[in-house]
PDB file of N, CA and C in Angstrom:
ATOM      1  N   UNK A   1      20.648 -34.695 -12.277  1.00  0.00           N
ATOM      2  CA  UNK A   1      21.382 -33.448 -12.366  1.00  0.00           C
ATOM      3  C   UNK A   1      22.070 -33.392 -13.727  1.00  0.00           C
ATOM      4  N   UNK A   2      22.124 -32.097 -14.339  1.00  0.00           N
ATOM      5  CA  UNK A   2      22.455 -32.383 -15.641  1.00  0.00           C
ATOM      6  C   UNK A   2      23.614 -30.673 -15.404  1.00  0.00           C
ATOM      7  N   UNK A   3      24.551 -30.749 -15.921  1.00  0.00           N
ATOM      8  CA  UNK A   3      25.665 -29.852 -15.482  1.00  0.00           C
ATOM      9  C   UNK A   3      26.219 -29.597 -17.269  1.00  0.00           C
ATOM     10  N   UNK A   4      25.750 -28.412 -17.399  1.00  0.00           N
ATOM     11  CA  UNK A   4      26.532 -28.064 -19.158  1.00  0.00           C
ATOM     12  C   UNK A   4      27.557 -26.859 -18.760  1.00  0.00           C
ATOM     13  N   UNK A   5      28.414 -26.140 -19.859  1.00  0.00           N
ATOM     14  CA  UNK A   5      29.431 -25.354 -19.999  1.00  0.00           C
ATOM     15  C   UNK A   5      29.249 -24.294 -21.164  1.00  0.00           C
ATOM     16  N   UNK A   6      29.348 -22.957 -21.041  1.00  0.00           N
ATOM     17  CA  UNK A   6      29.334 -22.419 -22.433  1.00  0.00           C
ATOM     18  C   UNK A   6      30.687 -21.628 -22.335  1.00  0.00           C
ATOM     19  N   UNK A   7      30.949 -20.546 -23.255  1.00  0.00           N
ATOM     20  CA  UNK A   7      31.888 -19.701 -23.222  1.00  0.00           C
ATOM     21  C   UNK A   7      31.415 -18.319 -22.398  1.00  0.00           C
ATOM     22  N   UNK A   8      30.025 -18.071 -22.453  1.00  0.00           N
ATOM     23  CA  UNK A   8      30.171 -17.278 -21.956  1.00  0.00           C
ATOM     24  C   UNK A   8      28.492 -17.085 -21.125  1.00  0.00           C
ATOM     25  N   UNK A   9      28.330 -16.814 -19.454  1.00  0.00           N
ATOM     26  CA  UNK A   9      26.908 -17.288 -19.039  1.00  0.00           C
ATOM     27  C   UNK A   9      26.756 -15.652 -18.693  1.00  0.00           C
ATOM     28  N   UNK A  10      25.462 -15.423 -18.875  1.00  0.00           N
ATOM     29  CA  UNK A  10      24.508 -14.113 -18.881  1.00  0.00           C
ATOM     30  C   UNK A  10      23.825 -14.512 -16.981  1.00  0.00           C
ATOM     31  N   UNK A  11      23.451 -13.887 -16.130  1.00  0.00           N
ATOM     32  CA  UNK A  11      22.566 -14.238 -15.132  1.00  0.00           C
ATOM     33  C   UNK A  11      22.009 -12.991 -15.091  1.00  0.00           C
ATOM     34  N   UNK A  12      20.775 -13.328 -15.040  1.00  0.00           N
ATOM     35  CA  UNK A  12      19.873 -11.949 -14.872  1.00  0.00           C
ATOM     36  C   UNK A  12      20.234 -10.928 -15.506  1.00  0.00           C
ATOM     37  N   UNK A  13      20.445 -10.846 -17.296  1.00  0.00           N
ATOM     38  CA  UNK A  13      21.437  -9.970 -17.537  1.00  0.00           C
ATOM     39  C   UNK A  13      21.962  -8.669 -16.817  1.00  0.00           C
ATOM     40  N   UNK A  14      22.582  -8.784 -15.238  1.00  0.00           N
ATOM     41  CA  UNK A  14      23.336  -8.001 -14.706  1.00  0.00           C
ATOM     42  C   UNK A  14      24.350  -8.299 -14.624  1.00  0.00           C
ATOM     43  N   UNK A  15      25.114  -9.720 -14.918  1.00  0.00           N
ATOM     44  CA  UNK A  15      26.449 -10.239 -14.662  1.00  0.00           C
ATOM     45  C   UNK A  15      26.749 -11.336 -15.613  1.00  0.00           C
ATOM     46  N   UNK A  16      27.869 -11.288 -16.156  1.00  0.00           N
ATOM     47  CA  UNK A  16      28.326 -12.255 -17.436  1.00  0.00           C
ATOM     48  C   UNK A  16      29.764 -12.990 -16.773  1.00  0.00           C
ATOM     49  N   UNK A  17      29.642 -13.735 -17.383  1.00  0.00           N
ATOM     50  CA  UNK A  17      31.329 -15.044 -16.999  1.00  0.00           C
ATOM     51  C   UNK A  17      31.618 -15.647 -17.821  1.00  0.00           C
ATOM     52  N   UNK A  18      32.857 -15.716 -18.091  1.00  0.00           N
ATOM     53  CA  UNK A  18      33.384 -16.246 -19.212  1.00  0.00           C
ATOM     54  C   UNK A  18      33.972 -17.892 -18.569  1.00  0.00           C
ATOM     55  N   UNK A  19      33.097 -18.677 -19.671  1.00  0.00           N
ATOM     56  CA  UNK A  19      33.815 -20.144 -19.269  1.00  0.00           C
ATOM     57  C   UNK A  19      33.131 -20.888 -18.057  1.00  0.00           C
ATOM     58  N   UNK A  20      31.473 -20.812 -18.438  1.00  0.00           N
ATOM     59  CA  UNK A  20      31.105 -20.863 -16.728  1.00  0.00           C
ATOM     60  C   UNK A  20      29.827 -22.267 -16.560  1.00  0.00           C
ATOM     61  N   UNK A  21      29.909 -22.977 -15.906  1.00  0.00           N
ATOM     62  CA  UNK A  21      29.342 -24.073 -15.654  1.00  0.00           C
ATOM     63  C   UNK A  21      28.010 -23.298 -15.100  1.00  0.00           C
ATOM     64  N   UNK A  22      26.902 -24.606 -15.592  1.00  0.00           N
ATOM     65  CA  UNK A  22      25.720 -24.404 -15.224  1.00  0.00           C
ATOM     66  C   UNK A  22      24.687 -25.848 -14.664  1.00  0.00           C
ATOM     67  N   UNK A  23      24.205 -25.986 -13.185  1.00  0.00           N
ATOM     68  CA  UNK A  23      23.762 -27.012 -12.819  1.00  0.00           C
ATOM     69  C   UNK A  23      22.627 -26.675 -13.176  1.00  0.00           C
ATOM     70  N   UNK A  24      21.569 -27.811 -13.354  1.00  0.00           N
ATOM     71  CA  UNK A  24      20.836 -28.164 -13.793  1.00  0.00           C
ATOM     72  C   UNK A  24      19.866 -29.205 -13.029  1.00  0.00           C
ATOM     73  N   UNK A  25      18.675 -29.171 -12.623  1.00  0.00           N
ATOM     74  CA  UNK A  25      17.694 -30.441 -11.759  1.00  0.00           C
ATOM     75  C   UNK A  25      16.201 -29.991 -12.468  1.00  0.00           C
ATOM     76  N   UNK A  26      16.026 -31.220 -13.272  1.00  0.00           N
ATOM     77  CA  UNK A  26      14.571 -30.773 -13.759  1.00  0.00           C
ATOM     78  C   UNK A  26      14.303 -29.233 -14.548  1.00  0.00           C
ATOM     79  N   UNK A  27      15.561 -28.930 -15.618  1.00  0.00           N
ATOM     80  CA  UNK A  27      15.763 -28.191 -16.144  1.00  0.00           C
ATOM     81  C   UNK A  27      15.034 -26.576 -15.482  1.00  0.00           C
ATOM     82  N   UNK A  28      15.520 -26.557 -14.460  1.00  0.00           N
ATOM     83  CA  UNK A  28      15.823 -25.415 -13.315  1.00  0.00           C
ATOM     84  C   UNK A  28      17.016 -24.980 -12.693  1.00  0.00           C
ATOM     85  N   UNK A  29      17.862 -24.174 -13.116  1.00  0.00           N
ATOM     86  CA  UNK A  29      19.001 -23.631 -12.562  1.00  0.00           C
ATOM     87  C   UNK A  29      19.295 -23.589 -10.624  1.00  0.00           C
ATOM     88  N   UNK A  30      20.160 -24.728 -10.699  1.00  0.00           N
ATOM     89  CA  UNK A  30      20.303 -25.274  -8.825  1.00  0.00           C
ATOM     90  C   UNK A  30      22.200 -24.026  -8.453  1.00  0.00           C
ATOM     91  N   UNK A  31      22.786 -24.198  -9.571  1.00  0.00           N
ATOM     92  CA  UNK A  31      23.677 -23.443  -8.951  1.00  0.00           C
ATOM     93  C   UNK A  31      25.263 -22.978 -10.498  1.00  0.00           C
ATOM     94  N   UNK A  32      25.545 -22.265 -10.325  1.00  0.00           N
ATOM     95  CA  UNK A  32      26.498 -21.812 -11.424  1.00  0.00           C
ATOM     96  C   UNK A  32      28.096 -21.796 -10.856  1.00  0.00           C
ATOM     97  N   UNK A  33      28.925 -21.869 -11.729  1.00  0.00           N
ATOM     98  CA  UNK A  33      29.984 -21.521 -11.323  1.00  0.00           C
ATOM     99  C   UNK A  33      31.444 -21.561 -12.303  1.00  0.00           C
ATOM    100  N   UNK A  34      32.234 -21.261 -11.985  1.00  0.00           N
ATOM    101  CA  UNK A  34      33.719 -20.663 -13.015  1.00  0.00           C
ATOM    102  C   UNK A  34      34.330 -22.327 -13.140  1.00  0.00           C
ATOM    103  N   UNK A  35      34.160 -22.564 -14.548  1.00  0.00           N
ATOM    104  CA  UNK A  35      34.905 -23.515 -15.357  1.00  0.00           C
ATOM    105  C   UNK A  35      36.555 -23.776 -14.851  1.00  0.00           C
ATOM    106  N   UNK A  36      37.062 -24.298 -13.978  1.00  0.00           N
ATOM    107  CA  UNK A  36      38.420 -23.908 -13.885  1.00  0.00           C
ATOM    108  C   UNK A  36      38.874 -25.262 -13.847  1.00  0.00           C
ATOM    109  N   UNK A  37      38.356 -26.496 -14.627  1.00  0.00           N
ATOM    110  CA  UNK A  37      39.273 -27.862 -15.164  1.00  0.00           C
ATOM    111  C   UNK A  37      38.513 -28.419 -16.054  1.00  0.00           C
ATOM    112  N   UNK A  38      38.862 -29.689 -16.069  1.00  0.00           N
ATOM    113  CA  UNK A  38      37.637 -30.792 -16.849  1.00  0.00           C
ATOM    114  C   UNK A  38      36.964 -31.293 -16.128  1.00  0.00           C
ATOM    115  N   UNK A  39      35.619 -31.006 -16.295  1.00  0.00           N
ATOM    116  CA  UNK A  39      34.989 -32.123 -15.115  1.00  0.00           C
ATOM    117  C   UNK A  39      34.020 -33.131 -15.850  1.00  0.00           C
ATOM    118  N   UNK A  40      33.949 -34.120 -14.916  1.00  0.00           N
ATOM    119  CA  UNK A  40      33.368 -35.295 -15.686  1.00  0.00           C
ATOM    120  C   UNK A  40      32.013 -34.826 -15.531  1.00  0.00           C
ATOM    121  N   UNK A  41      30.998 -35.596 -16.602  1.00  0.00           N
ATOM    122  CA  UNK A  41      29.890 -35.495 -16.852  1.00  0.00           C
ATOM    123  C   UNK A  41      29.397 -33.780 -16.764  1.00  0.00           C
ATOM    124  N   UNK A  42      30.306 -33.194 -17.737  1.00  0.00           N
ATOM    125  CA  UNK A  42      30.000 -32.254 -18.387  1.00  0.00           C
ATOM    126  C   UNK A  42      29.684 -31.774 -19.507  1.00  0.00           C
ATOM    127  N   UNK A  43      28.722 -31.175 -20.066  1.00  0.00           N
ATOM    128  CA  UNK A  43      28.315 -31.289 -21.427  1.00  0.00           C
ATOM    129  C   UNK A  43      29.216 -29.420 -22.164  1.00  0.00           C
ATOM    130  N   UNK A  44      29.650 -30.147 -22.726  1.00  0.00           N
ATOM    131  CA  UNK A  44      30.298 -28.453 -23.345  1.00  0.00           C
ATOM    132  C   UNK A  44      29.518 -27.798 -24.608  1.00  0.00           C
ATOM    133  N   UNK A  45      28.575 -26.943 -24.039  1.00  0.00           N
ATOM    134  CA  UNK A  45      27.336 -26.581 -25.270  1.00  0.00           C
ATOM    135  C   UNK A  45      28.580 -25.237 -25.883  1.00  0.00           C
ATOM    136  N   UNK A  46      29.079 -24.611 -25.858  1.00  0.00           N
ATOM    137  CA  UNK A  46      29.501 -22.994 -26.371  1.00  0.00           C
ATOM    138  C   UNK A  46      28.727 -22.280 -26.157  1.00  0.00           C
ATOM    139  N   UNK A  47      28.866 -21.463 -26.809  1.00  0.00           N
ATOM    140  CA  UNK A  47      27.924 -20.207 -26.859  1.00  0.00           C
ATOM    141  C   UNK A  47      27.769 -19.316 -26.215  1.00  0.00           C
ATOM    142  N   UNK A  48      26.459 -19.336 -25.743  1.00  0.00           N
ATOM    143  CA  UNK A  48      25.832 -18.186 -24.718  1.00  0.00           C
ATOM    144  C   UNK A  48      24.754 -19.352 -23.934  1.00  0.00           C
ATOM    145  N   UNK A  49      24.991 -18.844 -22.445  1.00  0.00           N
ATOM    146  CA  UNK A  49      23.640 -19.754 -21.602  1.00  0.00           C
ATOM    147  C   UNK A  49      23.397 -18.394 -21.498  1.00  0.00           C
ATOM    148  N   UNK A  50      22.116 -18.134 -20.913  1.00  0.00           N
ATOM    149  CA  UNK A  50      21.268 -16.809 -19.995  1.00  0.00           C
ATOM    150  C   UNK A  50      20.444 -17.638 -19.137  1.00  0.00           C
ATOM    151  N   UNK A  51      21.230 -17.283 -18.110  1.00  0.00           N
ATOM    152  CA  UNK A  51      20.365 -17.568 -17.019  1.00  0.00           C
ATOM    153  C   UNK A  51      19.023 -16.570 -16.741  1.00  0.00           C
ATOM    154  N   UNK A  52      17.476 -16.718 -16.632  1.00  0.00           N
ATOM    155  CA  UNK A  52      16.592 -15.658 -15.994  1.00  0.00           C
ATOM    156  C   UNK A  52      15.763 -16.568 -15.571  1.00  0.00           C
ATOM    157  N   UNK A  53      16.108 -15.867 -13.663  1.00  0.00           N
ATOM    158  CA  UNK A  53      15.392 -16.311 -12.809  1.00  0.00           C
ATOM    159  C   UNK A  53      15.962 -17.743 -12.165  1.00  0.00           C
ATOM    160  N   UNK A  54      15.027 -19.098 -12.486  1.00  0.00           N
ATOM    161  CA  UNK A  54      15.552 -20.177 -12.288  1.00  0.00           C
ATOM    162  C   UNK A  54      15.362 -20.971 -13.671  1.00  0.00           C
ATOM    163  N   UNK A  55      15.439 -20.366 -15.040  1.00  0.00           N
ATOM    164  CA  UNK A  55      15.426 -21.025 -16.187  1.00  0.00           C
ATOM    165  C   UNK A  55      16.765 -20.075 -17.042  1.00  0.00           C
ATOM    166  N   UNK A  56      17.303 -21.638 -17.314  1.00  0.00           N
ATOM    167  CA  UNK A  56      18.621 -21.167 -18.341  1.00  0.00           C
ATOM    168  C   UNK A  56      17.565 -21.467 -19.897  1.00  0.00           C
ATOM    169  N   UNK A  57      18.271 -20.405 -20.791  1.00  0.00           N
ATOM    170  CA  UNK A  57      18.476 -20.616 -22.475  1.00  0.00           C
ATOM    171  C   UNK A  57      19.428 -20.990 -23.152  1.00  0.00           C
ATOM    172  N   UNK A  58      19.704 -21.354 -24.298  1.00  0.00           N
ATOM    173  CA  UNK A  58      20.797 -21.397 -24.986  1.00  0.00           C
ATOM    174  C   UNK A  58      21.178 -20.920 -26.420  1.00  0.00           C
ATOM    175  N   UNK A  59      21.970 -20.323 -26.791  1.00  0.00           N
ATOM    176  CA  UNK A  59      22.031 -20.096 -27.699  1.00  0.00           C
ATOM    177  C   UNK A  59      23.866 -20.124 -28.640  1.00  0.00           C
ATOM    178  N   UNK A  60      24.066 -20.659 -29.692  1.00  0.00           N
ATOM    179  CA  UNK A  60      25.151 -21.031 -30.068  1.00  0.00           C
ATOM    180  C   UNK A  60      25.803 -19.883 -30.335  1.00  0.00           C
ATOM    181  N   UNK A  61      25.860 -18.741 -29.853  1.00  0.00           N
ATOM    182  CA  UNK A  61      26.301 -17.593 -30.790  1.00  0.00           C
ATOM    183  C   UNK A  61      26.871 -16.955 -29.322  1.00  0.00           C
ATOM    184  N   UNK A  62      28.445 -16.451 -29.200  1.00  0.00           N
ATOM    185  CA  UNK A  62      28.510 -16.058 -28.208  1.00  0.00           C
ATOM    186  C   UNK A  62      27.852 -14.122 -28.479  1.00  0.00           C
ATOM    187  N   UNK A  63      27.222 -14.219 -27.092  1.00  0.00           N
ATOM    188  CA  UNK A  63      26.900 -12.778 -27.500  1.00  0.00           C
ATOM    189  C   UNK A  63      27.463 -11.840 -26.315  1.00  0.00           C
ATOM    190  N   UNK A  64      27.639 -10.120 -27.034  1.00  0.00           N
ATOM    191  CA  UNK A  64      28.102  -9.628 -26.069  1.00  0.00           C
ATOM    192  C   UNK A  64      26.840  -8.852 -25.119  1.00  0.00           C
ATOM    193  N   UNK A  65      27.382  -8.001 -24.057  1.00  0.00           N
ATOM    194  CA  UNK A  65      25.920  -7.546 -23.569  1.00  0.00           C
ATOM    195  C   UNK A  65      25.143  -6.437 -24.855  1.00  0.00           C
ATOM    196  N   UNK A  66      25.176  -5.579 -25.337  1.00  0.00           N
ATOM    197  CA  UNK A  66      24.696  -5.249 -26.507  1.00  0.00           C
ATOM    198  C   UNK A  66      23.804  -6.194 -27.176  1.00  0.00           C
ATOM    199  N   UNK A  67      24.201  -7.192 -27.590  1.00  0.00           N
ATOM    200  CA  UNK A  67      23.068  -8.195 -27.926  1.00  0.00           C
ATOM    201  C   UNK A  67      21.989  -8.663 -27.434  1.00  0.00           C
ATOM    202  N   UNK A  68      22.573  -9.116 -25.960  1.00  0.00           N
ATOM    203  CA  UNK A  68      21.816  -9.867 -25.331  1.00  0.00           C
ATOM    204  C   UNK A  68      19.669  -9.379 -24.889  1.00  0.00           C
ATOM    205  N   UNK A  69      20.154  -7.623 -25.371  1.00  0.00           N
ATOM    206  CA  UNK A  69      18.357  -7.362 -25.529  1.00  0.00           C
ATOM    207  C   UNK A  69      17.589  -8.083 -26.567  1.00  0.00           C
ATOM    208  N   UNK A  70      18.174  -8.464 -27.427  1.00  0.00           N
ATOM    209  CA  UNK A  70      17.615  -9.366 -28.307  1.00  0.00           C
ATOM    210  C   UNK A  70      17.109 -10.716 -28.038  1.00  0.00           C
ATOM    211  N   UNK A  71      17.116 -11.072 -26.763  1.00  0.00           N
ATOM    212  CA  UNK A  71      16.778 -12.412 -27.019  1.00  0.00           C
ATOM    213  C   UNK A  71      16.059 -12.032 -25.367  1.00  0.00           C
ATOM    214  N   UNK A  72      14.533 -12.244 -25.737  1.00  0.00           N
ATOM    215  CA  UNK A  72      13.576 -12.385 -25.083  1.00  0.00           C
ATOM    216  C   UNK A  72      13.168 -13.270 -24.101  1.00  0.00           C
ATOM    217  N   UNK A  73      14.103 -14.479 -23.898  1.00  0.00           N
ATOM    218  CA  UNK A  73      13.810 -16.052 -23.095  1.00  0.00           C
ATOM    219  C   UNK A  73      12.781 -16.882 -23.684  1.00  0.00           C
ATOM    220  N   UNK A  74      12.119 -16.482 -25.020  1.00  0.00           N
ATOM    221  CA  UNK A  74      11.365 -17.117 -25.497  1.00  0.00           C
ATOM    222  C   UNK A  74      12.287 -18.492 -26.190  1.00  0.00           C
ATOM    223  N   UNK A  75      11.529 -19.665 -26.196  1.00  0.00           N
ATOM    224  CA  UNK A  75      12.369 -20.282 -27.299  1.00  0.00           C
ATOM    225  C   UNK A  75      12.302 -20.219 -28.624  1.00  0.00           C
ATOM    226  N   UNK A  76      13.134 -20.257 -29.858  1.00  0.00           N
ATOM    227  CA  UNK A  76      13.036 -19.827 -31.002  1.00  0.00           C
ATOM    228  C   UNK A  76      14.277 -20.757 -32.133  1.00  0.00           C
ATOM    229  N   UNK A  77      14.148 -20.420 -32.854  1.00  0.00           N
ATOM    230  CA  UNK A  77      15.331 -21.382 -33.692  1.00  0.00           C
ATOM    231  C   UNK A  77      16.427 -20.692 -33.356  1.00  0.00           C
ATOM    232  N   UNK A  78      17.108 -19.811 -32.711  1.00  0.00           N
ATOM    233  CA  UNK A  78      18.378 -19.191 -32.206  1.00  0.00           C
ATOM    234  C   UNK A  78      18.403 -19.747 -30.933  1.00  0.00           C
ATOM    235  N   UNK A  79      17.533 -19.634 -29.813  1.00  0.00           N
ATOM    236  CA  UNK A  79      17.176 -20.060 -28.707  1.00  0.00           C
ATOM    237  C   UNK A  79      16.726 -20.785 -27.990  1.00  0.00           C
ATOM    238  N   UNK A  80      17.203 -22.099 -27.849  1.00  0.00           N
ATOM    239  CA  UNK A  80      16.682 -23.208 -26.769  1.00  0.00           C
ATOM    240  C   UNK A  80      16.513 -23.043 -25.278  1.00  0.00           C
ATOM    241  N   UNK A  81      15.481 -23.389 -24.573  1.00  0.00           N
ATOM    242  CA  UNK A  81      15.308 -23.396 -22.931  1.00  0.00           C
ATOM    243  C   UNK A  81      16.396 -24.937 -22.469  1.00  0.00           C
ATOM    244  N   UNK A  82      16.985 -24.872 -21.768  1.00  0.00           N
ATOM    245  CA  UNK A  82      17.733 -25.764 -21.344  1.00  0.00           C
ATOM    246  C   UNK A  82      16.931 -27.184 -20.691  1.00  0.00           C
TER     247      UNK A  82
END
């Protein structure tokens, strides 16, 4: 299980969260949720995650929704698959 953090997570771009944990099994999205301490064995990436479907992306740039048509789920030098 691999559990990261950004500033701000996209899901299905219909819903955004600021500060929001993202689980991880075989780099497939198992479950999300609101950052509200320190937790151990957490990786704190920034940015932007987008969740689509059961695959997260990443990208270092927080973006707002306006942006977020820009980024296709492809991976790219802005955009890593988790």
């Amino acid at each position: 299980m691999r559990r990261v953090a950004a500033s701000r997570v996209y899901v299905n771009e219909k819903e955004f969260h600021n500060n929001h944990v993202v689980e991880l099994f075989e780099h497939l999205v198992v479950n999300h949720y609101p950052l509200e301490g320190e937790l151990p064995m957490t990786e704190w990436l920034g940015g932007t995650i987008i969740i689509r479907g059961r695959e997260a992306y990443h990208t270092r740039q927080v973006l707002s929704p306006s942006e977020l048509g820009a980024y296709n789920g492809c991976s790219n030098g802005n955009i890593q698959r988790l």
